[in-house]
PDB file of N, CA and C in Angstrom:
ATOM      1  N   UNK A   1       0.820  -1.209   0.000  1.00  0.00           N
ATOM      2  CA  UNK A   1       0.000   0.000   0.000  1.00  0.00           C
ATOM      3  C   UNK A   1       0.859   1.266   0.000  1.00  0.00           C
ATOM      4  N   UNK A   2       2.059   1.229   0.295  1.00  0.00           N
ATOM      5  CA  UNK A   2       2.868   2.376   0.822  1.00  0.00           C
ATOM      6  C   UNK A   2       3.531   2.354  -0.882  1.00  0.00           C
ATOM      7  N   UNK A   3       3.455   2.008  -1.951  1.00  0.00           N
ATOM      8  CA  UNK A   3       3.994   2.056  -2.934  1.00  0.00           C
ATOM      9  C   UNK A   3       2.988   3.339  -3.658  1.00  0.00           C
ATOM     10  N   UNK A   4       1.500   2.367  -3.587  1.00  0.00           N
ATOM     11  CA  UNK A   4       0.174   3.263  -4.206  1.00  0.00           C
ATOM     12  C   UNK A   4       0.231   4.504  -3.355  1.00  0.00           C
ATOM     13  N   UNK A   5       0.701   4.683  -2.102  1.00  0.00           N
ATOM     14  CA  UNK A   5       0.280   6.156  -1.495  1.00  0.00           C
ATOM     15  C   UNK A   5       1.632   7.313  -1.905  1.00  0.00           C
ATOM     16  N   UNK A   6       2.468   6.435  -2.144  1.00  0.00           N
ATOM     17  CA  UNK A   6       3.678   7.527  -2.648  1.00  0.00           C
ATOM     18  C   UNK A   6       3.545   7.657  -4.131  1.00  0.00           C
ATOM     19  N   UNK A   7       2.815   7.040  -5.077  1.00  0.00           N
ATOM     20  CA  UNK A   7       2.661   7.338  -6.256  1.00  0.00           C
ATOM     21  C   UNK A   7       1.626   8.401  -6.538  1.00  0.00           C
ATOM     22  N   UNK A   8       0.665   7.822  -5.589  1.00  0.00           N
ATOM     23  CA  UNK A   8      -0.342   8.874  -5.881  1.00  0.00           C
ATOM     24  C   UNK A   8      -0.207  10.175  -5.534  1.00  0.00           C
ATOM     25  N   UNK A   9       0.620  10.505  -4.208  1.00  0.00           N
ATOM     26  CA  UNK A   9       1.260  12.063  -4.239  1.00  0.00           C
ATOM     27  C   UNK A   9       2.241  12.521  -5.121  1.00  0.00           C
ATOM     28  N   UNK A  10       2.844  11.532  -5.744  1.00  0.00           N
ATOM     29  CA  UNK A  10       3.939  11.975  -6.895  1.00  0.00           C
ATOM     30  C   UNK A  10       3.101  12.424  -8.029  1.00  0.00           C
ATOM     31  N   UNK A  11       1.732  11.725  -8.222  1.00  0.00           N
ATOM     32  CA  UNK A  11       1.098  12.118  -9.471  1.00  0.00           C
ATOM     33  C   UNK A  11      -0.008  13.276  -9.413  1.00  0.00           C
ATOM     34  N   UNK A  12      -0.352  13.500  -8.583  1.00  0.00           N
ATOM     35  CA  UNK A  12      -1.097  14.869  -7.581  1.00  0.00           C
ATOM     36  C   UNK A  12       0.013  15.823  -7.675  1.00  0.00           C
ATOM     37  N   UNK A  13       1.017  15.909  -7.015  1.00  0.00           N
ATOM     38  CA  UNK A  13       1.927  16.907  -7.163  1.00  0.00           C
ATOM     39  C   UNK A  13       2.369  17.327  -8.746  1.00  0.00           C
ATOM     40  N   UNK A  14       2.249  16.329  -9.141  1.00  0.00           N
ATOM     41  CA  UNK A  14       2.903  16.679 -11.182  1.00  0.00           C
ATOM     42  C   UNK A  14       1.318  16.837 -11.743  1.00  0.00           C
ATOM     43  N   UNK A  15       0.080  16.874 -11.240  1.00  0.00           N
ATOM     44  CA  UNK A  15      -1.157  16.997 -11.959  1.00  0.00           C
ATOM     45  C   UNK A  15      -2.242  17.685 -11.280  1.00  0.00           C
ATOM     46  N   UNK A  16      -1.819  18.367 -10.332  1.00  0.00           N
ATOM     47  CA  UNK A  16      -2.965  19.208  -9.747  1.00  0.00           C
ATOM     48  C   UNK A  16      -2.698  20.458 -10.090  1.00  0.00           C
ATOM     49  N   UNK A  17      -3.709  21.612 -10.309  1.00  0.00           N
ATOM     50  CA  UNK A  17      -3.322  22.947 -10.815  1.00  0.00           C
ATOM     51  C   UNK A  17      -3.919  23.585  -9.531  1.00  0.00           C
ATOM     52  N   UNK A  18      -3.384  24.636  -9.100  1.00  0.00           N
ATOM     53  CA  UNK A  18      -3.504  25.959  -8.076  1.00  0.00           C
ATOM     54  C   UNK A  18      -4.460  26.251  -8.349  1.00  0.00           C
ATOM     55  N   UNK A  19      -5.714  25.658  -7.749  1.00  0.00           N
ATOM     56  CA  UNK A  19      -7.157  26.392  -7.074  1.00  0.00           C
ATOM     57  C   UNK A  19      -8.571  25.534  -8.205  1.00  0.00           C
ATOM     58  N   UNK A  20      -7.728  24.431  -8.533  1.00  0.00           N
ATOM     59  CA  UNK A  20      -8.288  23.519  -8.895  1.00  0.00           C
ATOM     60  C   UNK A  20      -8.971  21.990  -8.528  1.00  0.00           C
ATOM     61  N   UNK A  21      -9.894  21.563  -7.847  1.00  0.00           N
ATOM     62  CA  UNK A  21      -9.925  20.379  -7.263  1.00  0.00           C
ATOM     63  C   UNK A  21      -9.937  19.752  -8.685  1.00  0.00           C
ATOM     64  N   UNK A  22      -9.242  18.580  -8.135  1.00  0.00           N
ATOM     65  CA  UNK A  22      -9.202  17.336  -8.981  1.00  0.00           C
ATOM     66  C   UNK A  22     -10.127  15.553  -8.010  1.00  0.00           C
ATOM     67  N   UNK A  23     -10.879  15.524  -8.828  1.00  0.00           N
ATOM     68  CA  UNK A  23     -11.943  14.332  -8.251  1.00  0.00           C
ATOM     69  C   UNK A  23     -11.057  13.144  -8.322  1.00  0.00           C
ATOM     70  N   UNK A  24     -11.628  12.341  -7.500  1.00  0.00           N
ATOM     71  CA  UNK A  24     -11.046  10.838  -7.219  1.00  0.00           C
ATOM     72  C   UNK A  24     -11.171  10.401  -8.321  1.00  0.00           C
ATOM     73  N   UNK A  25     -12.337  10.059  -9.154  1.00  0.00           N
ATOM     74  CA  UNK A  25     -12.159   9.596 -10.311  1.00  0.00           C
ATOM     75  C   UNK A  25     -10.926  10.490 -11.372  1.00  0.00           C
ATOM     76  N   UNK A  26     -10.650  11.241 -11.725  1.00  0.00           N
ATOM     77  CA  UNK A  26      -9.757  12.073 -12.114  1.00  0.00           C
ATOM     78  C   UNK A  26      -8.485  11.800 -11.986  1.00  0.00           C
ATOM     79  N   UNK A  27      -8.079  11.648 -10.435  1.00  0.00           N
ATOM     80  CA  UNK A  27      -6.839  10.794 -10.091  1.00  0.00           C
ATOM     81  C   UNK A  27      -6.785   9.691 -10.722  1.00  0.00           C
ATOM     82  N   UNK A  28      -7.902   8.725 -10.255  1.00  0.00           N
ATOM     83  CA  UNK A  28      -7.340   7.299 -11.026  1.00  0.00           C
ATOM     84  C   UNK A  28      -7.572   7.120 -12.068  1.00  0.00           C
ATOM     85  N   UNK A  29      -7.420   8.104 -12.741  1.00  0.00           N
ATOM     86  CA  UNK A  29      -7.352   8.418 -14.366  1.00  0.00           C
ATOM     87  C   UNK A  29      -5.978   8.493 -15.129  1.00  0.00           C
ATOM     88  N   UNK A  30      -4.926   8.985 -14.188  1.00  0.00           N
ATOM     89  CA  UNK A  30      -3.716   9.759 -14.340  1.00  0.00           C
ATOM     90  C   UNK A  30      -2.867   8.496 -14.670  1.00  0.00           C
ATOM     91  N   UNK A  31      -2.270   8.757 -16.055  1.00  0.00           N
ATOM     92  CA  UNK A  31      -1.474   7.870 -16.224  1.00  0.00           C
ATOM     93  C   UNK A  31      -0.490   6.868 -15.795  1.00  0.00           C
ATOM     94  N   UNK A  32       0.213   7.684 -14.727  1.00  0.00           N
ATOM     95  CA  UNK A  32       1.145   6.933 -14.222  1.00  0.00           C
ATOM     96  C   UNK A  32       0.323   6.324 -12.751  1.00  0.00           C
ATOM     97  N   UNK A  33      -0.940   6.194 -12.645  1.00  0.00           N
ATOM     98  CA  UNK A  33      -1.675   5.166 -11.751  1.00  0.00           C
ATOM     99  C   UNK A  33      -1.962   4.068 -12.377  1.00  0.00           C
ATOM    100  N   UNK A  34      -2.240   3.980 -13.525  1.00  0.00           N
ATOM    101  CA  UNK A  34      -2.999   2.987 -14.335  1.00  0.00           C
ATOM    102  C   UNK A  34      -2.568   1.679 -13.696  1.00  0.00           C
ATOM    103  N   UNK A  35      -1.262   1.647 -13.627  1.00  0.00           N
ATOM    104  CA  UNK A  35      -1.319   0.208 -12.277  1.00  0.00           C
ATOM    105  C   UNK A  35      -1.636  -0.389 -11.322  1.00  0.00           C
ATOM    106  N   UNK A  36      -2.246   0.608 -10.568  1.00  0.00           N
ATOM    107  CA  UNK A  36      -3.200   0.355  -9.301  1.00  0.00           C
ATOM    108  C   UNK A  36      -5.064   0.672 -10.217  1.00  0.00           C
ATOM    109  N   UNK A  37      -5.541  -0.598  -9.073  1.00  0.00           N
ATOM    110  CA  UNK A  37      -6.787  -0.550  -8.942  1.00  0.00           C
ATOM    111  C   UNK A  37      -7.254   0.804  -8.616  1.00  0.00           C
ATOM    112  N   UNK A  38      -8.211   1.458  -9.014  1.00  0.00           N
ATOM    113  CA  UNK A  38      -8.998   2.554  -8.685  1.00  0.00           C
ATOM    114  C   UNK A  38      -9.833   3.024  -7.032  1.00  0.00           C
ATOM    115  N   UNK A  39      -9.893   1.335  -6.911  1.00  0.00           N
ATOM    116  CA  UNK A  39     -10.031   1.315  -5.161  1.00  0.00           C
ATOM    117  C   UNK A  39      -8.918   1.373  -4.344  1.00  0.00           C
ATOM    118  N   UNK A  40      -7.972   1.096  -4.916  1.00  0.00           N
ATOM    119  CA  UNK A  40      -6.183   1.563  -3.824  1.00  0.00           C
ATOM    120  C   UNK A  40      -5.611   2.923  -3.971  1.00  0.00           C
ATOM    121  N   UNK A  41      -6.263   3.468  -5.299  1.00  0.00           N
ATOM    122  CA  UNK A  41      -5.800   4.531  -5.032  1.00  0.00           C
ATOM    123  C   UNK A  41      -6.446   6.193  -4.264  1.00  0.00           C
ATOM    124  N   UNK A  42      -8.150   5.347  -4.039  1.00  0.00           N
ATOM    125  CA  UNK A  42      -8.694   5.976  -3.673  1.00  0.00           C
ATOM    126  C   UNK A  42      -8.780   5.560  -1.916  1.00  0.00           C
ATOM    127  N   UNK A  43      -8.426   4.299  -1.073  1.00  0.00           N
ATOM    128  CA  UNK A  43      -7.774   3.862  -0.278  1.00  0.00           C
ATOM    129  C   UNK A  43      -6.558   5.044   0.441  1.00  0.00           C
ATOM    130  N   UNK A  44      -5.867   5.023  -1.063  1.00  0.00           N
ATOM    131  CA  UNK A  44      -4.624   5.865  -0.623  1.00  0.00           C
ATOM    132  C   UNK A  44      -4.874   7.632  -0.488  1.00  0.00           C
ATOM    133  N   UNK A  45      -5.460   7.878  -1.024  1.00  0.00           N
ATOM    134  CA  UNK A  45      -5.765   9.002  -0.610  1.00  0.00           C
ATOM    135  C   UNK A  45      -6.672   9.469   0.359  1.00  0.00           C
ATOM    136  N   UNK A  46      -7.686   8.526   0.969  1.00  0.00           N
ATOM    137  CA  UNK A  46      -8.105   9.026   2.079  1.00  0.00           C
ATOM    138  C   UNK A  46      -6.724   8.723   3.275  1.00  0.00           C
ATOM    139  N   UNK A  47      -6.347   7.757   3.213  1.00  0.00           N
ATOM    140  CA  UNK A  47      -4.924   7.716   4.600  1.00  0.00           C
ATOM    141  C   UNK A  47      -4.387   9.267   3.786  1.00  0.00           C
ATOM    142  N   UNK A  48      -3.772   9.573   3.083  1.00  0.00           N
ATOM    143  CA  UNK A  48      -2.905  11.139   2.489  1.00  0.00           C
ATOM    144  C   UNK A  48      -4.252  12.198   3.597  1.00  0.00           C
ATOM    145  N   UNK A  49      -5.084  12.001   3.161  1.00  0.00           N
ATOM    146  CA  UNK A  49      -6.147  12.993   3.719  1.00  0.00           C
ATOM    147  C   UNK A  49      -6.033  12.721   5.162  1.00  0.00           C
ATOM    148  N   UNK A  50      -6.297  11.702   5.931  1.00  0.00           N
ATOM    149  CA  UNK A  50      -6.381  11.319   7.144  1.00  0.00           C
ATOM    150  C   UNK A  50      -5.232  11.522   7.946  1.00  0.00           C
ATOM    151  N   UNK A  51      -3.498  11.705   7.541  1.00  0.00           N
ATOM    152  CA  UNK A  51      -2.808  11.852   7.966  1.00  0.00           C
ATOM    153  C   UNK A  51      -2.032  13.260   7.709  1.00  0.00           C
ATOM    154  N   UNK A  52      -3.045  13.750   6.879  1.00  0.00           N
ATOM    155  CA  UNK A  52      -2.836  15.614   7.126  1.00  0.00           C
ATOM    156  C   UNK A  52      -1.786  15.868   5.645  1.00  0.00           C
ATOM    157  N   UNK A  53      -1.568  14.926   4.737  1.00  0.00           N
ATOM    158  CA  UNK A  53      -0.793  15.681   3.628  1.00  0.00           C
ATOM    159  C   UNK A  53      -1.505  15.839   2.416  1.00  0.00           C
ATOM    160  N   UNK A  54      -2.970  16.162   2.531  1.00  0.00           N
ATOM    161  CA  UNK A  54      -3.547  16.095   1.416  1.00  0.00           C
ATOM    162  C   UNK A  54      -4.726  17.325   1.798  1.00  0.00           C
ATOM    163  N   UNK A  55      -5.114  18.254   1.316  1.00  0.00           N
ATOM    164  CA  UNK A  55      -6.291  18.907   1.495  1.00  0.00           C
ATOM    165  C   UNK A  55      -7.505  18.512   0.393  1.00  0.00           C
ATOM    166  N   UNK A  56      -9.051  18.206   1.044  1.00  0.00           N
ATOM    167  CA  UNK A  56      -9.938  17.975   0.178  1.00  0.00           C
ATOM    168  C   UNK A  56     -11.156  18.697   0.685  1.00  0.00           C
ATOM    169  N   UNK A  57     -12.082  18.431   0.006  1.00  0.00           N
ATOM    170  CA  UNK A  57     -13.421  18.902   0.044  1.00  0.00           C
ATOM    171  C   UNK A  57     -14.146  18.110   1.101  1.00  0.00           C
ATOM    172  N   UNK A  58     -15.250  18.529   1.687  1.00  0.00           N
ATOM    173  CA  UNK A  58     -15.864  18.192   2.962  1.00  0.00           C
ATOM    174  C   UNK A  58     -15.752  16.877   2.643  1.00  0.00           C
ATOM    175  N   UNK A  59     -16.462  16.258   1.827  1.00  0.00           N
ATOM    176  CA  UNK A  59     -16.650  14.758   1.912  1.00  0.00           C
ATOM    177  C   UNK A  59     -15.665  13.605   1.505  1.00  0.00           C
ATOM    178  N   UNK A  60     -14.345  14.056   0.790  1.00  0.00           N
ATOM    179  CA  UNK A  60     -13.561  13.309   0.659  1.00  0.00           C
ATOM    180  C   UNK A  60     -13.567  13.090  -1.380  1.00  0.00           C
ATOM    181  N   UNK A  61     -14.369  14.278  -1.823  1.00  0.00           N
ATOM    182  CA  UNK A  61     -14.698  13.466  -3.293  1.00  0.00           C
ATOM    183  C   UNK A  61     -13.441  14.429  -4.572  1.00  0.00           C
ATOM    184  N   UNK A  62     -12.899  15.281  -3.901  1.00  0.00           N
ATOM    185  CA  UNK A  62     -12.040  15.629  -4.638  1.00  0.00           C
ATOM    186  C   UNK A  62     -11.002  16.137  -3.711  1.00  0.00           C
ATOM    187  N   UNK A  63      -9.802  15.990  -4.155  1.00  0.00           N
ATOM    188  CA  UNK A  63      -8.703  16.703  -3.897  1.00  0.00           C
ATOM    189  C   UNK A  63      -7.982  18.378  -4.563  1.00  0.00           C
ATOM    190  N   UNK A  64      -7.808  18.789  -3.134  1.00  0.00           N
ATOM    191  CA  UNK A  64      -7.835  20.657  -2.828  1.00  0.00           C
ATOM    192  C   UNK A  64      -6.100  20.254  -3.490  1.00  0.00           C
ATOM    193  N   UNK A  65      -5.250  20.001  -2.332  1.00  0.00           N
ATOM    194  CA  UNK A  65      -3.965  20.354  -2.915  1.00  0.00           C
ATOM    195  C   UNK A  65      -3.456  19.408  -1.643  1.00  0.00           C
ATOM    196  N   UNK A  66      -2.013  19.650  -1.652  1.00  0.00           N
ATOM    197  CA  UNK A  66      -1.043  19.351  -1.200  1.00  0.00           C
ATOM    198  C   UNK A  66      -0.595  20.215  -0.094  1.00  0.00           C
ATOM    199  N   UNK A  67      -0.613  19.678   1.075  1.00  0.00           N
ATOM    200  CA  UNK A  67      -0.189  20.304   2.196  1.00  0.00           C
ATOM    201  C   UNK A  67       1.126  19.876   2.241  1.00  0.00           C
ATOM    202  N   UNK A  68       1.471  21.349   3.386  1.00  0.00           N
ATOM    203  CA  UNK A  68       3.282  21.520   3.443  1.00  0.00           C
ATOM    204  C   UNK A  68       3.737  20.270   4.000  1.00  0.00           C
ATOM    205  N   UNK A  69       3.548  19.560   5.074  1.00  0.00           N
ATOM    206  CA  UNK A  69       3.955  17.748   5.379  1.00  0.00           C
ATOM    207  C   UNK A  69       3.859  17.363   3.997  1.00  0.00           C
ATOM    208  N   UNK A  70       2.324  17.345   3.291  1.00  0.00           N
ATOM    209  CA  UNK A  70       2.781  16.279   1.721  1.00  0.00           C
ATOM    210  C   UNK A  70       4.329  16.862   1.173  1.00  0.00           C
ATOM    211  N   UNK A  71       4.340  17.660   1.030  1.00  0.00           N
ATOM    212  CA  UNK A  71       5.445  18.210   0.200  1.00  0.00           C
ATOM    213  C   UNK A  71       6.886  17.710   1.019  1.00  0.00           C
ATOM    214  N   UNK A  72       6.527  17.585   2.264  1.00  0.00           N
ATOM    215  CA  UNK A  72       7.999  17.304   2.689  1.00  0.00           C
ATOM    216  C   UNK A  72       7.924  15.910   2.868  1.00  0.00           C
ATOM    217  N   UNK A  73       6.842  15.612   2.863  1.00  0.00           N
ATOM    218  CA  UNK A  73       6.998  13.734   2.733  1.00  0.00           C
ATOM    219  C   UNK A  73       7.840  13.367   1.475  1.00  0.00           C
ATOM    220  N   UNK A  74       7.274  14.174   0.323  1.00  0.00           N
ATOM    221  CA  UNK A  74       7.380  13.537  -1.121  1.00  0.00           C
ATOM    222  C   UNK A  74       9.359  14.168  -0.676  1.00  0.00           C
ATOM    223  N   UNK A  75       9.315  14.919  -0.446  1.00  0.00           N
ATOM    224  CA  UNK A  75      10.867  15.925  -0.307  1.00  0.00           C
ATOM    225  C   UNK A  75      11.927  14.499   0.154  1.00  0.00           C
ATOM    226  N   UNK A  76      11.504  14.046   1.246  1.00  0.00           N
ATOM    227  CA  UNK A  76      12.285  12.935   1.836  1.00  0.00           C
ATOM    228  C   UNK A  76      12.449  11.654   1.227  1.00  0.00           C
ATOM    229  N   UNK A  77      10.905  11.181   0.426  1.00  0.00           N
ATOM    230  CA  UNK A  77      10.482  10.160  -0.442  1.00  0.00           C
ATOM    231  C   UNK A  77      10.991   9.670  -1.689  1.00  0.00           C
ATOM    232  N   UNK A  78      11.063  10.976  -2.321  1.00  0.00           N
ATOM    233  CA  UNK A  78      11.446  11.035  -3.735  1.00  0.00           C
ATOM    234  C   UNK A  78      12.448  10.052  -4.200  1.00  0.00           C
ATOM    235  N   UNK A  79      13.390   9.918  -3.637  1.00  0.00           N
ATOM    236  CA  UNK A  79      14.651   9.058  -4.276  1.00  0.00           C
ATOM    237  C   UNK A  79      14.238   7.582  -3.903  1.00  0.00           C
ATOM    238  N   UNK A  80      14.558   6.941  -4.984  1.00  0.00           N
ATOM    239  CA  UNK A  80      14.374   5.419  -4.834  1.00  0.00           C
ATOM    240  C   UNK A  80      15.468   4.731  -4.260  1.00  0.00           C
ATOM    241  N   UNK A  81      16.618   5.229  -3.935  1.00  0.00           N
ATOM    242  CA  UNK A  81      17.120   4.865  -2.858  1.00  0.00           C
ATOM    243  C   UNK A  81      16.620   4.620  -1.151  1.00  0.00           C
ATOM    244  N   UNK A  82      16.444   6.191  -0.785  1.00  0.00           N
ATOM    245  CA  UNK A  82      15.412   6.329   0.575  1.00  0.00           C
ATOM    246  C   UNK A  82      14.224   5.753  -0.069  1.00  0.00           C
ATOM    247  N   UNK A  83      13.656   5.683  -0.790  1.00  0.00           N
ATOM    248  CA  UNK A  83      12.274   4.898  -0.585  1.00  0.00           C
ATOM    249  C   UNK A  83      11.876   3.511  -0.727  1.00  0.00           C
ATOM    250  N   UNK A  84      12.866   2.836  -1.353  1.00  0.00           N
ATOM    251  CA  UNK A  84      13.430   1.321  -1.085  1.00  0.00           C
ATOM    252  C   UNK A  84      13.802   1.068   0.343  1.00  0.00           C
ATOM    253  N   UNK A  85      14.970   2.142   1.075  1.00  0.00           N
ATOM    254  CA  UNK A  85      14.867   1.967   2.680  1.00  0.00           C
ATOM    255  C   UNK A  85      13.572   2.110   3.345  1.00  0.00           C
ATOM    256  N   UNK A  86      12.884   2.994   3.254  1.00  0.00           N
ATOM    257  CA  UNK A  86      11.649   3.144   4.122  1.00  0.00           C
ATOM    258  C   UNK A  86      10.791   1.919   3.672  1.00  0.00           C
ATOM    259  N   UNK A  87      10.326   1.553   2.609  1.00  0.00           N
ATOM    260  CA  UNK A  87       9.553   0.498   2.626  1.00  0.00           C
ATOM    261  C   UNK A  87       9.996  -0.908   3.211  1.00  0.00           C
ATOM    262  N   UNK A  88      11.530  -1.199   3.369  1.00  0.00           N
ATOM    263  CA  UNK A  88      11.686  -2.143   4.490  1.00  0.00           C
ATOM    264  C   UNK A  88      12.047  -1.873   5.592  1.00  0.00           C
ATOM    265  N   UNK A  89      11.890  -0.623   6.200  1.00  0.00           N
ATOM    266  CA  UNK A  89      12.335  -0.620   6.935  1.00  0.00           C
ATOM    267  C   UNK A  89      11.218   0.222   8.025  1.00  0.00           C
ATOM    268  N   UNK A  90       9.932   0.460   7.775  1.00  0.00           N
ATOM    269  CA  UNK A  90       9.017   1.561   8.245  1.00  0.00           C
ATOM    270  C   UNK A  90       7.890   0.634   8.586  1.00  0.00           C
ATOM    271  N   UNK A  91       6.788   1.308   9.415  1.00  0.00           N
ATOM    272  CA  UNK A  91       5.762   0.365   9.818  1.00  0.00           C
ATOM    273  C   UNK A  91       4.365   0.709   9.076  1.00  0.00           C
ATOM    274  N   UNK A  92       4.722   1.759   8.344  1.00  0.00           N
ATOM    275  CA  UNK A  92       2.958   2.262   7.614  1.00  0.00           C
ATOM    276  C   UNK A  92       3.647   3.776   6.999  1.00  0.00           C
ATOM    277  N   UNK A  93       2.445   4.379   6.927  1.00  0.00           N
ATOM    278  CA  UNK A  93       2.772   5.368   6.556  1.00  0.00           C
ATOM    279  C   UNK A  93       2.995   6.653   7.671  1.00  0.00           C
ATOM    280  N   UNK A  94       2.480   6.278   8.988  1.00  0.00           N
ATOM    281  CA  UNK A  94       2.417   7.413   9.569  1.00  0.00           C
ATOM    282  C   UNK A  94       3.936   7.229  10.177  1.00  0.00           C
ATOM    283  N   UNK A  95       4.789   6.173  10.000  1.00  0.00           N
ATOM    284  CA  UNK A  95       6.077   5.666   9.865  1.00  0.00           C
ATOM    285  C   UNK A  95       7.190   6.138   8.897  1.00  0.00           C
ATOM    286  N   UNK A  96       6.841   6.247   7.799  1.00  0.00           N
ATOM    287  CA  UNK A  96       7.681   6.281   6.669  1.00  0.00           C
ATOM    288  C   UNK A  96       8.312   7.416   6.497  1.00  0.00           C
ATOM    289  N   UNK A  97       7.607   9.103   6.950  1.00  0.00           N
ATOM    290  CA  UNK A  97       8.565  10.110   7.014  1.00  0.00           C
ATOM    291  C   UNK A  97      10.036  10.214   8.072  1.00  0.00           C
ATOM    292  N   UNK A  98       9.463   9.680   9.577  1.00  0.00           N
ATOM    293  CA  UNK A  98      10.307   9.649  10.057  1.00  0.00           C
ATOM    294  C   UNK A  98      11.820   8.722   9.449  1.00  0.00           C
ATOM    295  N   UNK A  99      11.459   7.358   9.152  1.00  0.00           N
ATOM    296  CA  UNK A  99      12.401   6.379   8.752  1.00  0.00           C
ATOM    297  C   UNK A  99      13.195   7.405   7.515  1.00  0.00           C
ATOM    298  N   UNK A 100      12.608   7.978   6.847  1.00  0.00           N
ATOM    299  CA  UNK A 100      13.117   8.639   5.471  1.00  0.00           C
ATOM    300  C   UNK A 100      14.051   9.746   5.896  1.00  0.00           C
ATOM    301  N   UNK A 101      13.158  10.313   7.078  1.00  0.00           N
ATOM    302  CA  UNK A 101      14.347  11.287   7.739  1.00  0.00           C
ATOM    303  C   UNK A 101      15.851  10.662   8.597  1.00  0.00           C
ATOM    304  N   UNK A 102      15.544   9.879   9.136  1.00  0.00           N
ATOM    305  CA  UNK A 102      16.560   9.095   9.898  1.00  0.00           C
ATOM    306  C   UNK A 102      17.425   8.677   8.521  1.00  0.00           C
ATOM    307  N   UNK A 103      16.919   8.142   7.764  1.00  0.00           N
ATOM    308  CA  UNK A 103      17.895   7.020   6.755  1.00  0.00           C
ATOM    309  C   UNK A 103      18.776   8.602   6.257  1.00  0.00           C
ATOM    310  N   UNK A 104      17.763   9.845   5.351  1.00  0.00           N
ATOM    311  CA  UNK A 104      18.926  10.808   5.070  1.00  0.00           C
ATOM    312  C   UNK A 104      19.905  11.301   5.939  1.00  0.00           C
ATOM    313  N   UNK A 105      18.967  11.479   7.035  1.00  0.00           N
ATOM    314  CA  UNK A 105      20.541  12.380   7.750  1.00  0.00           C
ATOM    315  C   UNK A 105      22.000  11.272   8.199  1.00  0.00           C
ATOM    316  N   UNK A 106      21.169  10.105   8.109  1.00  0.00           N
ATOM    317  CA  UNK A 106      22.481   9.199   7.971  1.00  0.00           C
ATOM    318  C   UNK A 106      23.279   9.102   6.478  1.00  0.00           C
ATOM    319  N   UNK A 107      22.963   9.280   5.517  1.00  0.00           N
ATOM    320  CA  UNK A 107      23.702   9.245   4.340  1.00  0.00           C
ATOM    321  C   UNK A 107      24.180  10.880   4.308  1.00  0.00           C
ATOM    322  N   UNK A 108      24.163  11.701   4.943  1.00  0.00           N
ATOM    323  CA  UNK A 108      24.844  12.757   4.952  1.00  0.00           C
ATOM    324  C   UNK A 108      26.036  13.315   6.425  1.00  0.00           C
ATOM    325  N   UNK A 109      25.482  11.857   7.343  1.00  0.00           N
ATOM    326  CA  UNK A 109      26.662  12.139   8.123  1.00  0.00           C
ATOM    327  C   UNK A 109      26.229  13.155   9.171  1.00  0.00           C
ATOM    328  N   UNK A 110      24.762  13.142   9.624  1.00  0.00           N
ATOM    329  CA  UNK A 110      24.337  13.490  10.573  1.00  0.00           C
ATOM    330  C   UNK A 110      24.169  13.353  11.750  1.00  0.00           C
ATOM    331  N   UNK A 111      24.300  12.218  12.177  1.00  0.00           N
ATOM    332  CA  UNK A 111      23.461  11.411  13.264  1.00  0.00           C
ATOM    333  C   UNK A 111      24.865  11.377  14.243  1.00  0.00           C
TER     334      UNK A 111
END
């Protein structure tokens, strides 16, 4: 599931326009979903919504935008390096920023 929820903010972030909702159906429209079922990716975006990196409309039927956490999730996420670590190494998603943060500041000699 943590594959479909980082795709689907990668494809929200490259396909949502400023002051535009985009509907669930709409999302699982977007090309680079076409691999997931339409029910995982709509799955995945209520957890994005539920865990505060997604803004939507009262009922859940379209997506507002990308909140500043989404953006720094995807910020930490992005590389398929860290995101190969976090997926073995994290417990969900409300997991996976921290692990992403821990794994970078160790490849830069932080810790």
């Amino acid at each position: 599931m943590l594959n479909v929820i980082r795709d689907t903010l990668l494809a929200l972030e490259s396909e949502l326009l400023l002051d535009v909702p985009m509907s669930l159906e709409t999302v699982s429209q977007i090309s680079s979903l076409q691999k997931y079922d339409s029910q995982d990716i709509e799955q995945a975006i209520f957890k994005l919504a539920e865990i505060g990196y997604l803004n939507y409309d009262g009922d859940v039927t379209s997506v507002l935008d990308i909140t500043w956490n989404g953006h720094m999730f995807l910020d930490n996420c992005r590389s398929e390096k860290v995101w190969e670590y976090v997926i073995s190494n994290s417990n969900g998603l409300r997991d996976a920023n921290h692990v992403a943060e821990g794994y970078i500041r160790t490849l830069l000699n932080l810790n």
